[in-house]
Protein backbone atom coordinates (compact mmCIF):
# COMPACT_ATOMS: atom_id res chain seq x y z
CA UNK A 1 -3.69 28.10 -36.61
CA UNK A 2 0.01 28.17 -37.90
CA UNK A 3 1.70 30.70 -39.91
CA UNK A 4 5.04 29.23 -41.54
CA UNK A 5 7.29 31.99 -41.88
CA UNK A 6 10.43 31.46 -44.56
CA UNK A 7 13.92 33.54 -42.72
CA UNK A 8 15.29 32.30 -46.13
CA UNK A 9 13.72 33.87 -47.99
CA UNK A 10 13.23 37.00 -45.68
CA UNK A 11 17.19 37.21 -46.04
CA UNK A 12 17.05 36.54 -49.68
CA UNK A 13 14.13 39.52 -50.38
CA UNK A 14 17.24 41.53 -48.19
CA UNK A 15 20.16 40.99 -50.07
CA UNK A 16 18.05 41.59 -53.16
CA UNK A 17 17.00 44.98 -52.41
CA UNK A 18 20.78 45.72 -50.59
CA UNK A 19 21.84 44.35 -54.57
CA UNK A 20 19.74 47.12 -55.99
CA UNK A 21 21.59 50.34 -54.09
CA UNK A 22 25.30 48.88 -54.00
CA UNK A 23 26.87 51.95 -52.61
CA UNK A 24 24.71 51.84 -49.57
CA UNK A 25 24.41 50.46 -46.51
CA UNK A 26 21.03 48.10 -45.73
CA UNK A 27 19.38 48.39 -42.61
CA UNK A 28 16.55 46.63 -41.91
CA UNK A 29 13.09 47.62 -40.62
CA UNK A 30 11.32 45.42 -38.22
CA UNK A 31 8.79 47.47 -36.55
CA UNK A 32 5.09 45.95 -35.37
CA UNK A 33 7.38 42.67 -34.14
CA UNK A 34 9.39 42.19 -37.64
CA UNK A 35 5.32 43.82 -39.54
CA UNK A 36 4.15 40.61 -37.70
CA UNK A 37 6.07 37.91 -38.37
CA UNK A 38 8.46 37.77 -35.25
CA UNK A 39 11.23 40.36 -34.61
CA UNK A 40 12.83 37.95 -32.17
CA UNK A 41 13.72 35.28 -35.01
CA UNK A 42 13.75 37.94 -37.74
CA UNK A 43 16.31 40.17 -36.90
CA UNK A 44 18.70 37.66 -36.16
CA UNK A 45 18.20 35.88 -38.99
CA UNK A 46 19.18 39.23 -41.06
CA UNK A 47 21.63 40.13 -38.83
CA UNK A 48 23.66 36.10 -39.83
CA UNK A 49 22.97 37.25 -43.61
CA UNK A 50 25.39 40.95 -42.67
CA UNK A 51 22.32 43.81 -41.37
CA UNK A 52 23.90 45.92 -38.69
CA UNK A 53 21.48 48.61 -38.35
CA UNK A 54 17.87 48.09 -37.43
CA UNK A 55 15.06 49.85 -37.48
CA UNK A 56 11.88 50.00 -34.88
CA UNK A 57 8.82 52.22 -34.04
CA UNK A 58 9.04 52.21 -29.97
CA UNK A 59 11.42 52.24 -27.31
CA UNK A 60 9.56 49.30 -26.13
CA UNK A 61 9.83 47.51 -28.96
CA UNK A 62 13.96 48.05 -29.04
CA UNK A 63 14.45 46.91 -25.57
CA UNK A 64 12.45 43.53 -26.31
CA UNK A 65 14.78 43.32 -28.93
CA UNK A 66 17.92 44.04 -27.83
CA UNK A 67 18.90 40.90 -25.91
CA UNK A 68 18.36 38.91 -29.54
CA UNK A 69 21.13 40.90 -31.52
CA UNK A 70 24.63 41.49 -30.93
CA UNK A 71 25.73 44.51 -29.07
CA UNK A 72 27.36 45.82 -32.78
CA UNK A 73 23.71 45.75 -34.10
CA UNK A 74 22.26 49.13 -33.91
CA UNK A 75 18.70 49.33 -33.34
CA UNK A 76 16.94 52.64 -34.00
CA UNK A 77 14.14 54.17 -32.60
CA UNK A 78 11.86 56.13 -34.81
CA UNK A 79 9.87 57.99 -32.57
CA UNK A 80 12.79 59.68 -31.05
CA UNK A 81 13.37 60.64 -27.31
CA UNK A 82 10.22 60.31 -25.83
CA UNK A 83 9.38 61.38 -22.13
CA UNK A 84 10.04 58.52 -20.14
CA UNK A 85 11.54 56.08 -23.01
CA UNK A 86 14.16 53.70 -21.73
CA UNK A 87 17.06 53.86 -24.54
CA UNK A 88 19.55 52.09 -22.88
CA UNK A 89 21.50 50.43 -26.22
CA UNK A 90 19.35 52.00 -28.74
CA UNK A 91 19.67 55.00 -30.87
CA UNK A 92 16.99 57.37 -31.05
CA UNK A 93 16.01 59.48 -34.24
CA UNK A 94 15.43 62.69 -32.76
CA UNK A 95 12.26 64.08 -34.78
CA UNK A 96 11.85 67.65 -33.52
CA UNK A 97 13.98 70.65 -31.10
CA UNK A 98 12.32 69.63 -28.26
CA UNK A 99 13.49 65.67 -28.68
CA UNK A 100 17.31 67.18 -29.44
CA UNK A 101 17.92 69.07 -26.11
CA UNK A 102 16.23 66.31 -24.10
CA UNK A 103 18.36 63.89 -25.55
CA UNK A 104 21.53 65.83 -25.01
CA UNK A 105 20.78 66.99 -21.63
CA UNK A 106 19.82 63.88 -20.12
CA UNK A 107 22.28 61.55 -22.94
CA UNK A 108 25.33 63.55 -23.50
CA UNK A 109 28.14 61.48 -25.79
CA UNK A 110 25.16 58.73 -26.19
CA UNK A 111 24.91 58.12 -29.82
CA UNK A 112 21.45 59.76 -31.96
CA UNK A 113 20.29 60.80 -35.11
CA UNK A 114 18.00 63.42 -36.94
CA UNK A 115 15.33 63.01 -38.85
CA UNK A 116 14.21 66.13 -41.33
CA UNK A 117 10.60 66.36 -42.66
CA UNK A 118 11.09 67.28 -46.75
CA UNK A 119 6.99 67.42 -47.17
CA UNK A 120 4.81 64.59 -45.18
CA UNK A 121 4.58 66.49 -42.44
CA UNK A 122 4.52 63.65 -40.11
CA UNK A 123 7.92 63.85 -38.06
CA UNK A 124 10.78 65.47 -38.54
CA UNK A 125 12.50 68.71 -38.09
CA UNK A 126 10.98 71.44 -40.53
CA UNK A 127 13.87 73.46 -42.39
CA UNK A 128 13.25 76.80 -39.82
CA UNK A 129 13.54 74.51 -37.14
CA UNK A 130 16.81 72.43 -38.66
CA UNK A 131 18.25 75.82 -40.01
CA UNK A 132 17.97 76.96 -36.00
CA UNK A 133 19.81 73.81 -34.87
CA UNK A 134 22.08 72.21 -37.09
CA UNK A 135 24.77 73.62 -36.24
CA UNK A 136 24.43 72.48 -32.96
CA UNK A 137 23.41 69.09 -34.02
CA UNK A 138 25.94 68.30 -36.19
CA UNK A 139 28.97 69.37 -34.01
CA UNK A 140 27.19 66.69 -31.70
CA UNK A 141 28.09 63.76 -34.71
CA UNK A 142 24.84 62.24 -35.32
CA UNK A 143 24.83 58.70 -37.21
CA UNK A 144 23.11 59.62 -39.57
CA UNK A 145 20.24 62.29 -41.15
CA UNK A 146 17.38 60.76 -42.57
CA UNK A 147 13.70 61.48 -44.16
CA UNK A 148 11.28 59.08 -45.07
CA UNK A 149 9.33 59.70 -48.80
CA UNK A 150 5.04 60.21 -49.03
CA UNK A 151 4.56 58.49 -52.23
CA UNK A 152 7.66 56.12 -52.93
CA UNK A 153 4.95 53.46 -54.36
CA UNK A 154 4.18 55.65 -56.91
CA UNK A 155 7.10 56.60 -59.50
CA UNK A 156 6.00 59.20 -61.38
CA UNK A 157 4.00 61.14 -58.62
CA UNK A 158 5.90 64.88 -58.09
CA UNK A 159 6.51 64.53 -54.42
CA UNK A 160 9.05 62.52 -54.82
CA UNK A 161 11.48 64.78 -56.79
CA UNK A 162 10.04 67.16 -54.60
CA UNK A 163 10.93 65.81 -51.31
CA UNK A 164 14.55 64.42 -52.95
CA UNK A 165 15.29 68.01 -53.65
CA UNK A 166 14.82 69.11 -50.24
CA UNK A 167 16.42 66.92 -48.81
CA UNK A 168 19.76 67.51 -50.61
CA UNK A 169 18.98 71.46 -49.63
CA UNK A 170 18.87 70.99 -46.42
CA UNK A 171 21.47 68.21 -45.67
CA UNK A 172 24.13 69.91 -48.13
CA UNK A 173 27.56 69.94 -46.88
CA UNK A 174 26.53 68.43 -43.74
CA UNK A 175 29.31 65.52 -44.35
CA UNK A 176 27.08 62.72 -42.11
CA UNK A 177 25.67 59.72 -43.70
CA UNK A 178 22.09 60.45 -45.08
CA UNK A 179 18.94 57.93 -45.81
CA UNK A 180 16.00 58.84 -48.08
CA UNK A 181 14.62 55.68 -48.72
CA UNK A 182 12.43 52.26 -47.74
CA UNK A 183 11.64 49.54 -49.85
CA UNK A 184 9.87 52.22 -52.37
CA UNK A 185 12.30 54.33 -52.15
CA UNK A 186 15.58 52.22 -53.49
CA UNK A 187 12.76 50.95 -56.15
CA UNK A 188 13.04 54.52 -57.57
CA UNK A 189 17.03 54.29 -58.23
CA UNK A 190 20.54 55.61 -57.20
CA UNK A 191 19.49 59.03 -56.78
CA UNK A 192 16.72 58.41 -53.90
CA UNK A 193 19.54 55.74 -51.98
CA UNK A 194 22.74 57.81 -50.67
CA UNK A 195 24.71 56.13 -47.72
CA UNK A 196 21.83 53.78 -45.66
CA UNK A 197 18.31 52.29 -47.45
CA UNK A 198 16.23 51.29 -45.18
CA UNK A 199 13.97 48.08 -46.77
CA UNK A 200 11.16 47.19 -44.75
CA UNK A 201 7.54 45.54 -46.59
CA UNK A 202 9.86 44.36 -49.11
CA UNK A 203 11.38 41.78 -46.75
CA UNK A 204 8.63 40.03 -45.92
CA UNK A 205 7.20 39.92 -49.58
CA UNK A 206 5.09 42.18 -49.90
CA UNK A 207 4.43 45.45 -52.40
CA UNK A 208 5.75 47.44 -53.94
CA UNK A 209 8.60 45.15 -54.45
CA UNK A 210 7.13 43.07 -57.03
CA UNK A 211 10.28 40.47 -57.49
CA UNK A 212 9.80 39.34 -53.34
CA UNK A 213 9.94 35.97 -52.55
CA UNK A 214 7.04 34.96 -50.78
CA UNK A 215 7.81 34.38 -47.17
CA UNK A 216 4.55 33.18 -45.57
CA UNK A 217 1.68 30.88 -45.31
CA UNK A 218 -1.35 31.04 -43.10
CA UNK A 219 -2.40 27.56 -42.81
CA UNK A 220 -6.58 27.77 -40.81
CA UNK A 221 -7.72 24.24 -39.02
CA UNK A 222 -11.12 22.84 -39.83
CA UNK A 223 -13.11 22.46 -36.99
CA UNK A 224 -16.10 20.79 -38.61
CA UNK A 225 -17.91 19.90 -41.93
CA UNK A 226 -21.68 19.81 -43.09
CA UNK A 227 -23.95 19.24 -45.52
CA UNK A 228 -26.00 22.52 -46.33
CA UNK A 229 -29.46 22.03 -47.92
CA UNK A 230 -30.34 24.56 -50.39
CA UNK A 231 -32.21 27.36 -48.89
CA UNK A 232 -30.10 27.36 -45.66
CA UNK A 233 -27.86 30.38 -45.12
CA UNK A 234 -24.41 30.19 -43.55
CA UNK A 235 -22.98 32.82 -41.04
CA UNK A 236 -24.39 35.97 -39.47
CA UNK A 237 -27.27 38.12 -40.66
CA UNK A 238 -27.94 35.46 -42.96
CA UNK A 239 -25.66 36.94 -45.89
CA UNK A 240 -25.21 33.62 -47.46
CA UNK A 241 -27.68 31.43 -49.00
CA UNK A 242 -27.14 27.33 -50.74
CA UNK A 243 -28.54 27.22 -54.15
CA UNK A 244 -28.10 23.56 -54.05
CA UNK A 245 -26.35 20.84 -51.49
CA UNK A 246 -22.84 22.63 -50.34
CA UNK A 247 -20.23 20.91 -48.31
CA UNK A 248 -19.38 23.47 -45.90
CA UNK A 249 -15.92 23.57 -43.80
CA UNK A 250 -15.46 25.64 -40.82
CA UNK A 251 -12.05 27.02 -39.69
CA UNK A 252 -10.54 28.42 -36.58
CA UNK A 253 -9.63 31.97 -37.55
CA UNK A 254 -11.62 35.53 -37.60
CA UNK A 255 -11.61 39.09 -37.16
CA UNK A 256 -9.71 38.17 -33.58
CA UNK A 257 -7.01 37.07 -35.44
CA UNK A 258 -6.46 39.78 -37.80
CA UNK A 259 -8.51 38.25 -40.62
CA UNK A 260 -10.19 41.24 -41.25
CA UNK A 261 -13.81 40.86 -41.19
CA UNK A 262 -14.26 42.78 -44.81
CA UNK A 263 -12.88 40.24 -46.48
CA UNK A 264 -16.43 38.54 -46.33
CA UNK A 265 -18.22 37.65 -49.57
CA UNK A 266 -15.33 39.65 -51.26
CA UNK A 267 -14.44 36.53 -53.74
CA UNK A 268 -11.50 35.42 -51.15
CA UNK A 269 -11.38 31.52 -50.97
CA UNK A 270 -9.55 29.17 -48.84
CA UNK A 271 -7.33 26.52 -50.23
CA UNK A 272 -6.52 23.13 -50.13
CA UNK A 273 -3.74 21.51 -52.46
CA UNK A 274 -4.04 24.65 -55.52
CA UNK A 275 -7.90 24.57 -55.07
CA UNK A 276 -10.11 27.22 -54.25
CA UNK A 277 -12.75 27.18 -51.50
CA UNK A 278 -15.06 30.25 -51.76
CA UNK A 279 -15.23 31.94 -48.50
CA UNK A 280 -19.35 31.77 -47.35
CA UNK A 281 -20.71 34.60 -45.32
CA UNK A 282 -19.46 36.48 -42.58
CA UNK A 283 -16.18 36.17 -40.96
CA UNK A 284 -17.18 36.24 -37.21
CA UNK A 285 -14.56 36.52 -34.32
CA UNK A 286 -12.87 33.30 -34.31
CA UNK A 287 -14.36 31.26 -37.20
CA UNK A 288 -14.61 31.20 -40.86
CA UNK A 289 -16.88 28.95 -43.59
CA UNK A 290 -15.88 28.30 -46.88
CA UNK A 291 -17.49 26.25 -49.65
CA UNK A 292 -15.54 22.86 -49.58
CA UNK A 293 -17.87 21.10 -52.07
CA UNK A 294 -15.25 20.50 -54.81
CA UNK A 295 -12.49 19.23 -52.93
CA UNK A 296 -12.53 15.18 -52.58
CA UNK A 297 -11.13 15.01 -49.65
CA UNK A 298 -11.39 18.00 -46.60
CA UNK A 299 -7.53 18.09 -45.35
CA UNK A 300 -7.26 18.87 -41.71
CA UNK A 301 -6.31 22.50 -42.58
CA UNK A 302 -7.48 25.29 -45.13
CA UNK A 303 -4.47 28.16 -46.61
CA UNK A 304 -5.31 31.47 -46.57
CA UNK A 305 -2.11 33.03 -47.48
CA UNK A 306 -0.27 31.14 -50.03
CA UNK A 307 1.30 30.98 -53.60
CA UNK A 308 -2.53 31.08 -55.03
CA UNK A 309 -3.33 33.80 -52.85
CA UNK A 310 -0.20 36.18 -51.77
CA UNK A 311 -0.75 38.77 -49.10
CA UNK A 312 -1.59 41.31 -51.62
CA UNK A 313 -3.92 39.62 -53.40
CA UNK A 314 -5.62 39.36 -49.87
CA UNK A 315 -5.28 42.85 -49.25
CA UNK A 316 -6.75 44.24 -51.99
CA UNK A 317 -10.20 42.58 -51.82
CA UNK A 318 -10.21 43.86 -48.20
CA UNK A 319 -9.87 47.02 -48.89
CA UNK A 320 -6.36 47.99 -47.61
CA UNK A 321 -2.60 47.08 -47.72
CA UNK A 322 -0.80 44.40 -47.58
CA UNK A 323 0.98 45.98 -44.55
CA UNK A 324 -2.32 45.88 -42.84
CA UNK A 325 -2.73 42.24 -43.56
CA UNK A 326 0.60 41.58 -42.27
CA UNK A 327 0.66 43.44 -39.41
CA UNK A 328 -2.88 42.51 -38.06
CA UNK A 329 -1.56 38.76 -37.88
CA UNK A 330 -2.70 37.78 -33.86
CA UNK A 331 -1.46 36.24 -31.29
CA UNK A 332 -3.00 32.85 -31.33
CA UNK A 333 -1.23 31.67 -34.50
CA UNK A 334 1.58 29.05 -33.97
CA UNK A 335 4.42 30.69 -35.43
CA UNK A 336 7.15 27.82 -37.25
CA UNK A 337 9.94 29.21 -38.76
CA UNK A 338 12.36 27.47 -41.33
């Protein structure tokens, strides 16, 4: 099981969405280990093409990053100050009151930031609460005041003038840097990007930024062949029946591996050289079938991500997101980058 993972063209998806908001600084998120693909390699990689500041979920997650990047790379943690969190070289966005006077009291001089909720009301400081501190907070110098938008992949939907115009209310005249936006976000145009954007599923090609180069491929090995009679069925609970002879390959991949398992009988093929090979029945835990009647030879391995099938494409006749797909990608995949 290998996934071959393109730094290339993460860095070129990068500079192309750094090209689109040229006033502003671009970070780069690489949460969920880089959404999967390996924060260790990734980050670095971004950092060589000119990223400074990057962004994770966890404490956790910035101290097994750390030792890859530079001490001038700035890794932020979203979740803030959390009881217990170890934020030796990171910078934590401080989401609420509570996370503020910890952080001062127990890192005084350390460097922070804020983050402001403008209307997901997911984290963030509400405006009461900021109104109550910002004073305070600001004569501490944070790097920077940021929000994060609810509907970014959809241009025309309210909430995002909505939550742009709070935003400027409540960080007017506060003379620190400010960031709106993610990939979605500097999609929408100069007025969403002020002084850092902060790209994240557009890196690793993904939606919504439609012009991505593709940066992965999830080549599956073939275990074993067969001949199935028609009649026979395939998989568990018998979902999938021959209606005449069917060369049958099956891979090592499943549900274990973050091949989600409603992806069965869904239309999703496997492929081999440009051809497709209809996925048969259920995906179980660690194996797949697919119909590999058409193909004249069976190669030693079957794509499931690819240039026929992108991780969207994927995503959407499971149900869900390409960040889902991405970020479900196990632990048993060989991971070769180039």
């Amino acid at each position: 099981m290998t996934l071959h993972i393109d730094l290339q063209a993460i860095v070129a998806n990068w500079k192309a969405l750094a090209a689109k908001a040229p006033g502003s600084r671009a970070s780069a998120v690489v949460k969920a280990d880089a959404y999967g693909l390996g924060a260790a390699r990734v980050a670095p990689a971004l950092y060589q093409a000119g990223a400074r500041d990057f962004f994770v979920a966890l404490a956790s997650e910035g101290r097994a990053l750390r030792p890859h990047l530079p001490d001038d790379a700035r890794i932020n943690v979203l979740s803030g100050h959390m009881e217990g969190a170890d934020l030796t070289g990171l910078v934590p966005v401080l989401n609420s009151p509570e996370q503020f006077f910890r952080d001062r009291a127990m890192r005084p001089g350390k460097p922070f930031a804020i983050q402001l909720d403008t209307g997901m009301n997911r984290l963030g400081l509400e405006p009461r609460e900021w109104s109550a501190i910002r004073a305070e907070a600001l004569a501490a110098k944070p790097d920077f005041i940021m929000s994060h938008l609810a509907c970014a992949d959809e241009p025309d939907h309210p909430a995002n003038a909505a939550q742009l115009a709070a935003f400027r209310a409540m960080t007017e005249a506060c003379n620190v840097p400010r960031s709106l936006s993610a990939t979605g976000g500097i999609l929408l145009g100069a007025d969403y990007h002020f002084d850092l954007i902060r790209p994240g599923i557009g890196l690793y090609g993904a939606l919504p930024f439609a012009d991505a180069k593709p940066v992965l491929r999830l080549s599956l090995p073939v275990i074993q062949t067969r001949t199935v009679q028609p009649g026979e069925f395939v998989g568990y609970s018998a979902t999938w029946t021959a209606d005449a002879p069917r060369r049958i390959a099956t891979v090592a991949a499943g549900y274990a591996d973050g091949i989600l398992r409603s992806i069965s009988s869904t239309g999703v093929s496997l492929y081999a050289g440009g051809v497709a090979c209809p996925v048969v029945g259920r995906v179980s835990m660690d194996l797949i079938t697919a119909d590999v009647t058409d193909l004249p030879d069976v190669p030693g391995e079957l794509d499931l991500i690819c240039p026929e099938q992108p991780v969207d494409r994927l995503a959407d006749h499971a149900g869900t997101i390409g960040y889902e797909i991405l970020t479900s990608l196990g632990h048993r995949y060989e991971r070769i980058y180039r």
